[in-house]
Every structure is written in structure tokens, then in C-alpha cells.
N, C-alpha and C. Protein backbone atom coordinates (compact mmCIF):
# COMPACT_ATOMS: atom_id res chain seq x y z
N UNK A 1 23.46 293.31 108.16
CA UNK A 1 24.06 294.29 109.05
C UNK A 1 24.36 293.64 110.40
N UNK A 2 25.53 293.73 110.81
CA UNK A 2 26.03 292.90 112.37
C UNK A 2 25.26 294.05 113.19
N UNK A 3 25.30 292.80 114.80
CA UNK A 3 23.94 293.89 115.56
C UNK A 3 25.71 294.93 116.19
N UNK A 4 24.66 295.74 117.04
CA UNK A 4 25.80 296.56 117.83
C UNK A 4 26.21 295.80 119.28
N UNK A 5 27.63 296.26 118.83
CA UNK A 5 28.31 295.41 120.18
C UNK A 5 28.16 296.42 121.63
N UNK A 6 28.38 295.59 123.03
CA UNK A 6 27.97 296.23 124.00
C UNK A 6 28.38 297.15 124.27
N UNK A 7 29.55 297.46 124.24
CA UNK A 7 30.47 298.55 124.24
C UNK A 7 29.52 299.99 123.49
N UNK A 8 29.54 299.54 121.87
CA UNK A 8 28.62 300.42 121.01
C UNK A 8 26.95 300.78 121.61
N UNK A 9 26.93 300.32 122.45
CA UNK A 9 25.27 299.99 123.01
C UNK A 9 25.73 301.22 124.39
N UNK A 10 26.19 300.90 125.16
CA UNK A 10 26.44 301.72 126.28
C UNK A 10 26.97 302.81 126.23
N UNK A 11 27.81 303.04 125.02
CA UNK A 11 28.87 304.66 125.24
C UNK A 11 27.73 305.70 124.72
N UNK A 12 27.81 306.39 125.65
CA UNK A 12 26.60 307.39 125.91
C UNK A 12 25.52 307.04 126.54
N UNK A 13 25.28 306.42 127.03
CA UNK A 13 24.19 306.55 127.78
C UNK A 13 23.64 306.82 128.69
N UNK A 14 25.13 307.32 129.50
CA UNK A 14 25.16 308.35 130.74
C UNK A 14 26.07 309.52 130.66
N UNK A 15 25.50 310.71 130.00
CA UNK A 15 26.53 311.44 129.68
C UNK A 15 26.29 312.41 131.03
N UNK A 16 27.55 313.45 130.10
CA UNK A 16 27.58 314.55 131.15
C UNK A 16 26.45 315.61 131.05
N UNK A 17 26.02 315.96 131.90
CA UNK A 17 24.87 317.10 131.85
C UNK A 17 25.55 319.02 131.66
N UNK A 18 25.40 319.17 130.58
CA UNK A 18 25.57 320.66 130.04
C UNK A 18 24.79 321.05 129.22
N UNK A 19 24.13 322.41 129.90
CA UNK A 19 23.37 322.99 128.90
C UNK A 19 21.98 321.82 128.73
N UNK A 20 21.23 321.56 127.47
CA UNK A 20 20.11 320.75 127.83
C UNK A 20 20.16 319.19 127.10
N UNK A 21 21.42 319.19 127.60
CA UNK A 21 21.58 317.68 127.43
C UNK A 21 20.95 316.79 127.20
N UNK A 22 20.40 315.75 126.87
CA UNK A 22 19.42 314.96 126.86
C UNK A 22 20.23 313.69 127.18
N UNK A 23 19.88 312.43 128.04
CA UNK A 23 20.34 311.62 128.42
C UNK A 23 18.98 310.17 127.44
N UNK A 24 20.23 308.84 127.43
CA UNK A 24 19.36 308.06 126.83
C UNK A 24 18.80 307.60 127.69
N UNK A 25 19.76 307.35 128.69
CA UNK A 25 18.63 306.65 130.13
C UNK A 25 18.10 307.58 131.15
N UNK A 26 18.42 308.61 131.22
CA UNK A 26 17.41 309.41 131.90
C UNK A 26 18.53 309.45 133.17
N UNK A 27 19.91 309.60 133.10
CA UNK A 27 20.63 309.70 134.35
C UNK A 27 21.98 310.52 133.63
N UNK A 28 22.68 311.22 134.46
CA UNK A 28 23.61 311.87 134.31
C UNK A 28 24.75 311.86 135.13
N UNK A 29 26.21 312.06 134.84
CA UNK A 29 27.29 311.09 135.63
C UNK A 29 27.26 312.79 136.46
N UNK A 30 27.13 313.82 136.05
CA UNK A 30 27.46 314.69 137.37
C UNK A 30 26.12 315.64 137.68
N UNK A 31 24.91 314.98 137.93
CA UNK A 31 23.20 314.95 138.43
C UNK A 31 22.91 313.91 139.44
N UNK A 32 23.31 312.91 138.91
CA UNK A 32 22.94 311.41 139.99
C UNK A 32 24.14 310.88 140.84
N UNK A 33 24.88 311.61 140.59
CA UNK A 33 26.13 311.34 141.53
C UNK A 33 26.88 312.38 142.05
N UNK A 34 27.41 312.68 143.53
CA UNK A 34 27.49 313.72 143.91
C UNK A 34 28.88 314.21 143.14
N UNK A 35 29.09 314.87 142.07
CA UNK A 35 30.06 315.07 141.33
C UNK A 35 29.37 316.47 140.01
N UNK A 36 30.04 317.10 140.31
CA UNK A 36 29.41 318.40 139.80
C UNK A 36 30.69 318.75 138.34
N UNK A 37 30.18 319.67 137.45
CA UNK A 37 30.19 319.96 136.06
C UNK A 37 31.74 320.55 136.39
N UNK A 38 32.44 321.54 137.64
CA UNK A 38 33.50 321.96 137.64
C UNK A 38 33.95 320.96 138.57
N UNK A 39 33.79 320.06 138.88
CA UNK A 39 34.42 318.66 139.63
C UNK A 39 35.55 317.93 138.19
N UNK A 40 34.54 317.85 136.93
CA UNK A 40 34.57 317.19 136.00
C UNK A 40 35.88 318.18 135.27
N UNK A 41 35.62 319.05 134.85
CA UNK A 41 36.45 320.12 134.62
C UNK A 41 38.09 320.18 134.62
N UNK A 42 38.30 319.99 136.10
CA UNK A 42 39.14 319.95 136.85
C UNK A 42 40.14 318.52 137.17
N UNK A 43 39.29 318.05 136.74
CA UNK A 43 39.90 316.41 136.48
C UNK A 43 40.27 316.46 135.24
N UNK A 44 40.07 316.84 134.07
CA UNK A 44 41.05 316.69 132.67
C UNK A 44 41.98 317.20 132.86
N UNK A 45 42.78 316.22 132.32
CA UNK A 45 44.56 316.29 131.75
C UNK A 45 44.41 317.67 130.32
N UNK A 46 45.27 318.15 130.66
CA UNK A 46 45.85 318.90 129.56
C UNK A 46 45.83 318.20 128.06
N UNK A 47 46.07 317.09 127.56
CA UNK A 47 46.33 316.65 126.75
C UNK A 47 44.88 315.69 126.00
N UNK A 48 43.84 316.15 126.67
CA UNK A 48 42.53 316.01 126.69
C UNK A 48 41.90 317.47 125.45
N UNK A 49 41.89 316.55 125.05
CA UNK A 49 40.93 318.19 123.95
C UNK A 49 39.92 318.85 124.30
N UNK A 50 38.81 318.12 125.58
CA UNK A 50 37.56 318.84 126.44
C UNK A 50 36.92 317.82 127.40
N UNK A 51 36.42 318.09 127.90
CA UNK A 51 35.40 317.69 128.63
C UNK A 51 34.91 316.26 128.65
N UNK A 52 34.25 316.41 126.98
CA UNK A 52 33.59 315.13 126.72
C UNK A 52 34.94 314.04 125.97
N UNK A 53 36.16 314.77 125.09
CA UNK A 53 37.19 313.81 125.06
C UNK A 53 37.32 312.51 125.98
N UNK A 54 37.83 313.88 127.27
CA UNK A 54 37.49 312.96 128.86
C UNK A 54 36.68 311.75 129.02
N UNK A 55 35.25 312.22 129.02
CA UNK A 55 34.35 311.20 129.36
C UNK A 55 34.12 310.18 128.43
N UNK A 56 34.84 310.40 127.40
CA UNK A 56 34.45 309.49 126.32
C UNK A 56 36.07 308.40 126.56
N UNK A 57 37.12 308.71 126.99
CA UNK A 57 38.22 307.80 127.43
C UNK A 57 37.33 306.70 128.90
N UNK A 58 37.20 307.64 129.43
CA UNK A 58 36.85 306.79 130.67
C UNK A 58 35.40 306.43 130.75
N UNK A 59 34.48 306.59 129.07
CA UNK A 59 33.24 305.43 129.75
C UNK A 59 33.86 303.98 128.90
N UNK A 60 34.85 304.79 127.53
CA UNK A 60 34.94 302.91 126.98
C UNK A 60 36.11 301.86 127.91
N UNK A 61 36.83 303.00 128.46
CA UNK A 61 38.10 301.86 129.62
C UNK A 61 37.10 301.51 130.66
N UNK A 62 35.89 302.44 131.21
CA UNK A 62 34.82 301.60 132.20
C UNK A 62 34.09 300.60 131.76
N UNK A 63 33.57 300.81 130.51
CA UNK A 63 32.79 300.07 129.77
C UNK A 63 33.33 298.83 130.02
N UNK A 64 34.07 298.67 129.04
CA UNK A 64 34.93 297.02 129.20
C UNK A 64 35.20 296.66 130.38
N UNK A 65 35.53 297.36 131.52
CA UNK A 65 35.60 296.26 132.79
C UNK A 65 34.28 296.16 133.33
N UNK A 66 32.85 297.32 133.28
CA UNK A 66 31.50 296.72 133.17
C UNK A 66 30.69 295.73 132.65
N UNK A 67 31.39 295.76 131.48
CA UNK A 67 30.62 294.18 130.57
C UNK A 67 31.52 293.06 131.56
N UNK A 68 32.92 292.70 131.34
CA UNK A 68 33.69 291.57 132.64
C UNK A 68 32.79 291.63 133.67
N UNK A 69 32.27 292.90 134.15
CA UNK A 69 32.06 292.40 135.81
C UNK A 69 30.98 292.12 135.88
N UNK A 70 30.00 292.56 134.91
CA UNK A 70 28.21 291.77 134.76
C UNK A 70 28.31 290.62 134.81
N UNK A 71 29.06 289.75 133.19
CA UNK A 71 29.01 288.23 132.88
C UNK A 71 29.61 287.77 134.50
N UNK A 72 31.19 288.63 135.29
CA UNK A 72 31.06 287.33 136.46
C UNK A 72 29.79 287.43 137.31
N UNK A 73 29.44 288.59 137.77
CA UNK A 73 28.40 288.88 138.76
C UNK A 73 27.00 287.61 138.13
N UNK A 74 26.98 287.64 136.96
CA UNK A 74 26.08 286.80 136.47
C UNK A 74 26.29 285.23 136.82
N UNK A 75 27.54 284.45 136.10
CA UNK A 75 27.85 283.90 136.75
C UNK A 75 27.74 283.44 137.95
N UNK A 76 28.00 284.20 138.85
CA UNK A 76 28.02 283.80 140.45
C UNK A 76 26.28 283.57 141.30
N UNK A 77 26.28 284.72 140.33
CA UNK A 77 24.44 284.66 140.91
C UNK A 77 23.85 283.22 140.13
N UNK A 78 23.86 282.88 139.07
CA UNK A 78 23.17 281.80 138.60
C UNK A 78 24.04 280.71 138.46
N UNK A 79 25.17 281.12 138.26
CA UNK A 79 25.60 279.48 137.68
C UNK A 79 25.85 279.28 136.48
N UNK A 80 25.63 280.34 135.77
CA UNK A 80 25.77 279.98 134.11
C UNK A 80 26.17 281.62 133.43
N UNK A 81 26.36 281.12 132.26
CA UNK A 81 26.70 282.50 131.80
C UNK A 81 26.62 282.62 130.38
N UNK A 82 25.63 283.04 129.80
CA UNK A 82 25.22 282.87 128.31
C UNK A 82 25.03 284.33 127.83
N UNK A 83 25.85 285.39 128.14
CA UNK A 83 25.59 286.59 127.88
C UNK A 83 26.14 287.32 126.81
N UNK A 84 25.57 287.81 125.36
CA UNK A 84 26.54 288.13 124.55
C UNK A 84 26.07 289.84 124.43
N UNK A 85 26.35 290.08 123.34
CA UNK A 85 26.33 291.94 122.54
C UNK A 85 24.69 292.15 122.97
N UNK A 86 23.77 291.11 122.49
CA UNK A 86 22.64 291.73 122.08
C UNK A 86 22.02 291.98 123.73
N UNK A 87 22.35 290.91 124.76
CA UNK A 87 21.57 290.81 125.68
C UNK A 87 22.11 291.81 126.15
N UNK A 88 23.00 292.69 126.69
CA UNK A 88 23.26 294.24 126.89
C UNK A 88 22.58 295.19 126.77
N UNK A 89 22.52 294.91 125.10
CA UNK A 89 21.76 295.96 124.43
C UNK A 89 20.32 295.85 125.22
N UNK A 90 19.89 294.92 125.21
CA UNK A 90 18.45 294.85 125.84
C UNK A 90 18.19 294.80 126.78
N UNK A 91 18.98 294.90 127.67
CA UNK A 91 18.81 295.28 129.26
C UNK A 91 19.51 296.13 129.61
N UNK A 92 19.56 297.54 129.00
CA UNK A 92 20.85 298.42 129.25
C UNK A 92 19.96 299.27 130.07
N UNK A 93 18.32 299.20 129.73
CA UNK A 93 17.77 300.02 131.14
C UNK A 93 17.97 299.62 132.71
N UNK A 94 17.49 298.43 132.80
CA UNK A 94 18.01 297.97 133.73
C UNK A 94 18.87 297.60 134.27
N UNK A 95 20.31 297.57 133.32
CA UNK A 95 21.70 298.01 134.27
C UNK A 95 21.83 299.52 134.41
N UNK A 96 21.32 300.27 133.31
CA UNK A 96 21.78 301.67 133.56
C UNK A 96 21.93 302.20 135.05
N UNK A 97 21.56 302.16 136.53
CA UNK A 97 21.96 302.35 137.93
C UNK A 97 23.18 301.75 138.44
N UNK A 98 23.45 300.72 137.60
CA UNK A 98 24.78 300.05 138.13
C UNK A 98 26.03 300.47 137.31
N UNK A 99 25.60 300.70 136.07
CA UNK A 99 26.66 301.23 134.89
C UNK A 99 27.07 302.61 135.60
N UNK A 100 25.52 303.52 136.14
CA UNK A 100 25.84 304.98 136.68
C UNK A 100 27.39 304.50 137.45
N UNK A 101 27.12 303.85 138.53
CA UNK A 101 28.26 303.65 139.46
C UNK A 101 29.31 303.50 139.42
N UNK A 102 29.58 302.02 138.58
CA UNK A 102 30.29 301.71 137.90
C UNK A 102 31.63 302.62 137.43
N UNK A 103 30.88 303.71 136.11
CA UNK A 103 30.95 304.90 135.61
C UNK A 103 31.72 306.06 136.82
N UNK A 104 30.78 306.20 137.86
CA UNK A 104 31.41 307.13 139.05
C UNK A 104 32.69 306.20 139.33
N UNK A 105 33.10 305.62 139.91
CA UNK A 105 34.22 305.09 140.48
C UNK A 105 35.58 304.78 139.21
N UNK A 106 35.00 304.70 138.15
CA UNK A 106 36.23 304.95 137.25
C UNK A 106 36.28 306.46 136.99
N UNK A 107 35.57 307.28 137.17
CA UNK A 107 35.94 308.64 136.95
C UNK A 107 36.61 308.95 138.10
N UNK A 108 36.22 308.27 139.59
CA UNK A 108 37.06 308.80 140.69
C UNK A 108 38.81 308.17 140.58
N UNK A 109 38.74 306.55 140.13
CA UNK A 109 39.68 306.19 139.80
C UNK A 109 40.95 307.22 138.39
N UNK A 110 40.39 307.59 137.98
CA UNK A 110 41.10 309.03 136.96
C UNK A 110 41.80 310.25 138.11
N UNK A 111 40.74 310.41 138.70
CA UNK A 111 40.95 311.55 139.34
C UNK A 111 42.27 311.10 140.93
N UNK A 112 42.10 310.08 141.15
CA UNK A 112 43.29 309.59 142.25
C UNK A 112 44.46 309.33 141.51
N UNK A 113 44.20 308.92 140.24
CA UNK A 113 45.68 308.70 139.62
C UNK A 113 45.84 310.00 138.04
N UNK A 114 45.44 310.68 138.52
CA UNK A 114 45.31 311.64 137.86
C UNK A 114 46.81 312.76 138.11
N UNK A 115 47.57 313.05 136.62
CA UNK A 115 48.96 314.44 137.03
C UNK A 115 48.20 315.60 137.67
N UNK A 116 46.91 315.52 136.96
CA UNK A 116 46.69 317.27 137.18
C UNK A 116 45.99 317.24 138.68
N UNK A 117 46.86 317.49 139.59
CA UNK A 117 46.38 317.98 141.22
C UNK A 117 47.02 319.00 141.26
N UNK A 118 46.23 319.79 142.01
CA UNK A 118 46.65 321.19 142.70
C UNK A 118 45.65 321.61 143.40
N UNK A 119 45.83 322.96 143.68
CA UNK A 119 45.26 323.83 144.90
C UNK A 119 43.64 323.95 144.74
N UNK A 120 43.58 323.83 143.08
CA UNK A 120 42.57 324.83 142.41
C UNK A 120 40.97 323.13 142.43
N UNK A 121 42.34 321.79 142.50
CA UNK A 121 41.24 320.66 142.14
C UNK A 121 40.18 320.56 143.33
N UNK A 122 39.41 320.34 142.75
CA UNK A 122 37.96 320.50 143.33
C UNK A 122 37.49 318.56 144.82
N UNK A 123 38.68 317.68 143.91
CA UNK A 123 37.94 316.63 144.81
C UNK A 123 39.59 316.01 145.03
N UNK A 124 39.81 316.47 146.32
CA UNK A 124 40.90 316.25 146.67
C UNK A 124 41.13 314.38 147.11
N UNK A 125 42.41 314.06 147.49
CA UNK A 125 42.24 312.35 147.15
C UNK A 125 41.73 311.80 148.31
N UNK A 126 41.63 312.28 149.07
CA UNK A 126 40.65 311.60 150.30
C UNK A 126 39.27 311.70 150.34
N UNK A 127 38.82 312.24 149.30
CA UNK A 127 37.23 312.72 148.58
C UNK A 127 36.99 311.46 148.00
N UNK A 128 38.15 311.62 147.24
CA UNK A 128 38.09 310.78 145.67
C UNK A 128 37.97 309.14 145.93
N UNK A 129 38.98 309.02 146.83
CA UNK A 129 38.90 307.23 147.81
C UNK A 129 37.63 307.24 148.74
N UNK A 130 36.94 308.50 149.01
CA UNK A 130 35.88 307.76 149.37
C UNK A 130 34.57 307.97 148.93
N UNK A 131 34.83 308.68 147.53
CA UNK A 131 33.62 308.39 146.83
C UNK A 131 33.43 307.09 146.15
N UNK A 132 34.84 306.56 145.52
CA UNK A 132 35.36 306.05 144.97
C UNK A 132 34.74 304.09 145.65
N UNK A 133 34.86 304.34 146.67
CA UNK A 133 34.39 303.08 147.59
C UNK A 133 33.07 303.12 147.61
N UNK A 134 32.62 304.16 147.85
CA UNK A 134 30.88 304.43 148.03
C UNK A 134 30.49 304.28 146.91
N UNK A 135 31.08 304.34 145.47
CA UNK A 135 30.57 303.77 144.17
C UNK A 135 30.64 302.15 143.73
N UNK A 136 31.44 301.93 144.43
CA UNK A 136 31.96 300.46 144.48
C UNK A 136 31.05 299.52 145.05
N UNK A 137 31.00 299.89 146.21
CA UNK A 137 29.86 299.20 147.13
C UNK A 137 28.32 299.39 146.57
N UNK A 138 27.80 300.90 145.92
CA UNK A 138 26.64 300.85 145.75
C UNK A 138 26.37 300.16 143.93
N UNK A 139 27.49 300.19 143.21
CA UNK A 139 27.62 299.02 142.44
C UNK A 139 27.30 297.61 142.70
N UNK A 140 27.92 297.43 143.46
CA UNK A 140 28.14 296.14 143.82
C UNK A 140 26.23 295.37 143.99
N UNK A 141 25.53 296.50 144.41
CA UNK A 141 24.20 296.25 144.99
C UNK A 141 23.29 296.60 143.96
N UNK A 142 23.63 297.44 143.17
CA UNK A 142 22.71 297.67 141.95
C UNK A 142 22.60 296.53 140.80
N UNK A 143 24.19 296.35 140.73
CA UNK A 143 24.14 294.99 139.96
C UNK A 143 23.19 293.54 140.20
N UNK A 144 23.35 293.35 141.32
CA UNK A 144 22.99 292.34 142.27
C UNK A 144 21.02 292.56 141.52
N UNK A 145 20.73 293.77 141.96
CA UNK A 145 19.51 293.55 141.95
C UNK A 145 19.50 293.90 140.16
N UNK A 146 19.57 294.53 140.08
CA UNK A 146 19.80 294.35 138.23
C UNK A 146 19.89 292.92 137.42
N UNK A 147 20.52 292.27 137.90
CA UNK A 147 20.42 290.96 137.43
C UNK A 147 19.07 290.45 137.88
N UNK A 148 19.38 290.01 139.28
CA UNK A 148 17.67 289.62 139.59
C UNK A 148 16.59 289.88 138.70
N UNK A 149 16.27 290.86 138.43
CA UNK A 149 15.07 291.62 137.96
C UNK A 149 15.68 290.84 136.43
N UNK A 150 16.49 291.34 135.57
CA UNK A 150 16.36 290.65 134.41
C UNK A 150 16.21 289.29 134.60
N UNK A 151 17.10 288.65 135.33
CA UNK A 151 16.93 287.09 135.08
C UNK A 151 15.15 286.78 135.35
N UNK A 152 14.92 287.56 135.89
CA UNK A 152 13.17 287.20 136.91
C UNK A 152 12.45 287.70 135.52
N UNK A 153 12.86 288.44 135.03
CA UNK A 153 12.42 289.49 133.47
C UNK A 153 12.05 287.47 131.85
N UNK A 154 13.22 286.73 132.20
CA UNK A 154 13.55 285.96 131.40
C UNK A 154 12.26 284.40 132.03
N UNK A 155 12.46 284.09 133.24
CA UNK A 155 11.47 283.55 133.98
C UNK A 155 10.37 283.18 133.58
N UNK A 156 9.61 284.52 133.55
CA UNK A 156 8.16 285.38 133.57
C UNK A 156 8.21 285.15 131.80
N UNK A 157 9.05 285.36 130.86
CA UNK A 157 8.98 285.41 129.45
C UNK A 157 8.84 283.75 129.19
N UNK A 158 9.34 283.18 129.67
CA UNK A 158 9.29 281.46 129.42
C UNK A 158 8.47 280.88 129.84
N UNK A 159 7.46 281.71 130.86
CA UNK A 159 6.56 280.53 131.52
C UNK A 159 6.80 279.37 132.11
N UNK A 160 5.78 278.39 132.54
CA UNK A 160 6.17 276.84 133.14
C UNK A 160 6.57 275.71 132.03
N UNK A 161 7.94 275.45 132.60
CA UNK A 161 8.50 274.46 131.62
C UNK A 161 8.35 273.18 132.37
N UNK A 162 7.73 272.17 131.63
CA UNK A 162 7.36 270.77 132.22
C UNK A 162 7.90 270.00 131.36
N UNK A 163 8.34 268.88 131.85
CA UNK A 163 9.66 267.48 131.71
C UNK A 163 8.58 266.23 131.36
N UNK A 164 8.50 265.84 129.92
CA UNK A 164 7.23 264.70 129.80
C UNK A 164 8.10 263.86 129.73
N UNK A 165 7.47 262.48 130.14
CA UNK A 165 8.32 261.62 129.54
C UNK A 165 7.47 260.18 129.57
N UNK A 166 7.81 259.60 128.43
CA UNK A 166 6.39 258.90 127.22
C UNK A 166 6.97 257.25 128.12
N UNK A 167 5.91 256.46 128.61
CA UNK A 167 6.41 255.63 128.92
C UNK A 167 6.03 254.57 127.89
N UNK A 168 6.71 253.36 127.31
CA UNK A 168 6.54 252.61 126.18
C UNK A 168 6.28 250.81 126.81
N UNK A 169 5.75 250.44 126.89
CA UNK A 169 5.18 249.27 127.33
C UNK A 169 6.31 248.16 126.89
């Protein structure tokens, strides 16, 4: 059986909170972020079948530019970059705060380039650009320490690695 890819690992794991939802990571895209259930509402297109249609377009188009922006953020922080499906999967608690964000700023990104505006929308576009930044930035910092902590997670699992070397007469 092939393992699950990251994409398959993350979609859902921050859903929307209705009714008694149950979340896998214990966070919710309109609970932990100031973005409420008729915020969400109000942002689907007509051509959206509900709610969760919605959220299910914009966590896998977030998704994929979340996995890109870990491996560079990874990258940059270490220097290397050896990150595939499984290591996701296994640190999806500890990105889950940065994914939250992540997550917020492509839903605000929907909602700025979004047809359906009017009188009735709830997060008008000068809301939306600056929630939209305030998700960006507090991304930007969750990641940061998200990595830390795993890479420090990998460290601590390897113990002291020592360099012998046999000298031969």
C-alpha cells in the first residue's frame, strides 16, 4: 500500500466549525482566526455547491503552495532540503499553526478576488487585505518556529554523532 501523500495528509485538518465538528488538530479556520461561520458563507460563489465545496477548493489550491513554502522555508533555515509525503504526515501537528494561517490568507485571498461582493458581504476588501497580511506575517513566524522545533525534534532523536577515524601505522 503507497503511504499518503501530503496533500492527502493535510486536507482536513483544519476544518470549518459547524454544529459539533470535530477537528483533527484541534483548530478551526473560523474559531482560531478572526473569521466567523457567516464571514465564510458569504464568500461562496454561486457555482459552489456549499460551504464545505468551498473549503475543500481552497485548502487543496492552499495546500500545494503550503507544502512549496515549508520545503523553501526549510531550505533557507538549514541549508538542505530532504522533505518528502511521509515527513508532513508526521509533523502535521506541529505545522498545524502555520497551515491555520497559511489556510486564513488563501481564504482572504478568495474573498479579494472573489465575483460575489456586495452590500450584504460581511469582509469588505480593506478587511480582507488586512487580514490577509496579518496572516501572512503571522505565517511567516509560525513556520519559522515550526521548523525549529521539528528540526530540534530530529537532533534530540539522533543523539551525539562522533567522526572516528582509525589511524594505521
Amino acid at each position: 500500500m503507497a503511504s499518503e501523500t501530503a496533500l492527502d495528509c493535510l486536507k482536513g485538518f483544519i476544518p470549518i466549525k459547524q454544529g459539533d465538528t470535530e477537528s483533527p488538530s484541534g483548530l478551526f479556520i473560523n474559531v482560531d482566526l478572526p473569521i466567523t461561520l457567516d464571514m465564510l458563507s458569504k464568500i461562496k460563489e454561486t457555482d459552489q455547491a456549499d460551504l464545505e465545496a468551498m473549503w475543500l477548493e481552497i485548502q487543496l489550491r492552499g495546500i500545494k503552495k503550503f507544502i512549496i513554502r515549508v520545503k523553501l522555508g526549510y531550505r533557507e533555515l538549514f541549508g538542505i532540503c530532504s522533505i518528502d509525503d511521509d515527513w508532513f504526515c508526521e509533523n502535521k501537528e506541529d505545522l498545524a499553526v502555520a497551515l491555520l494561517y497559511y489556510l486564513g490568507s488563501e481564504l482572504m485571498t478568495e474573498r479579494i478576488f472573489s465575483t460575489r461582493i456586495n452590500r450584504y458581504t460581511t469582509i469588505d476588501m480593506e478587511k480582507a487585505q488586512k487580514l490577509k497580511e496579518l496572516f501572512d506575517n503571522e505565517f511567516t513566524v509560525q513556520l519559522k518556529a515550526a521548523l525549529e522545533i521539528i528540526r530540534g525534534d530530529l537532533k534530540d532523536e539522533a543523539g551525539e554523532v562522533f567522526t572516528f577515524r582509525e589511524i594505521v601505522p
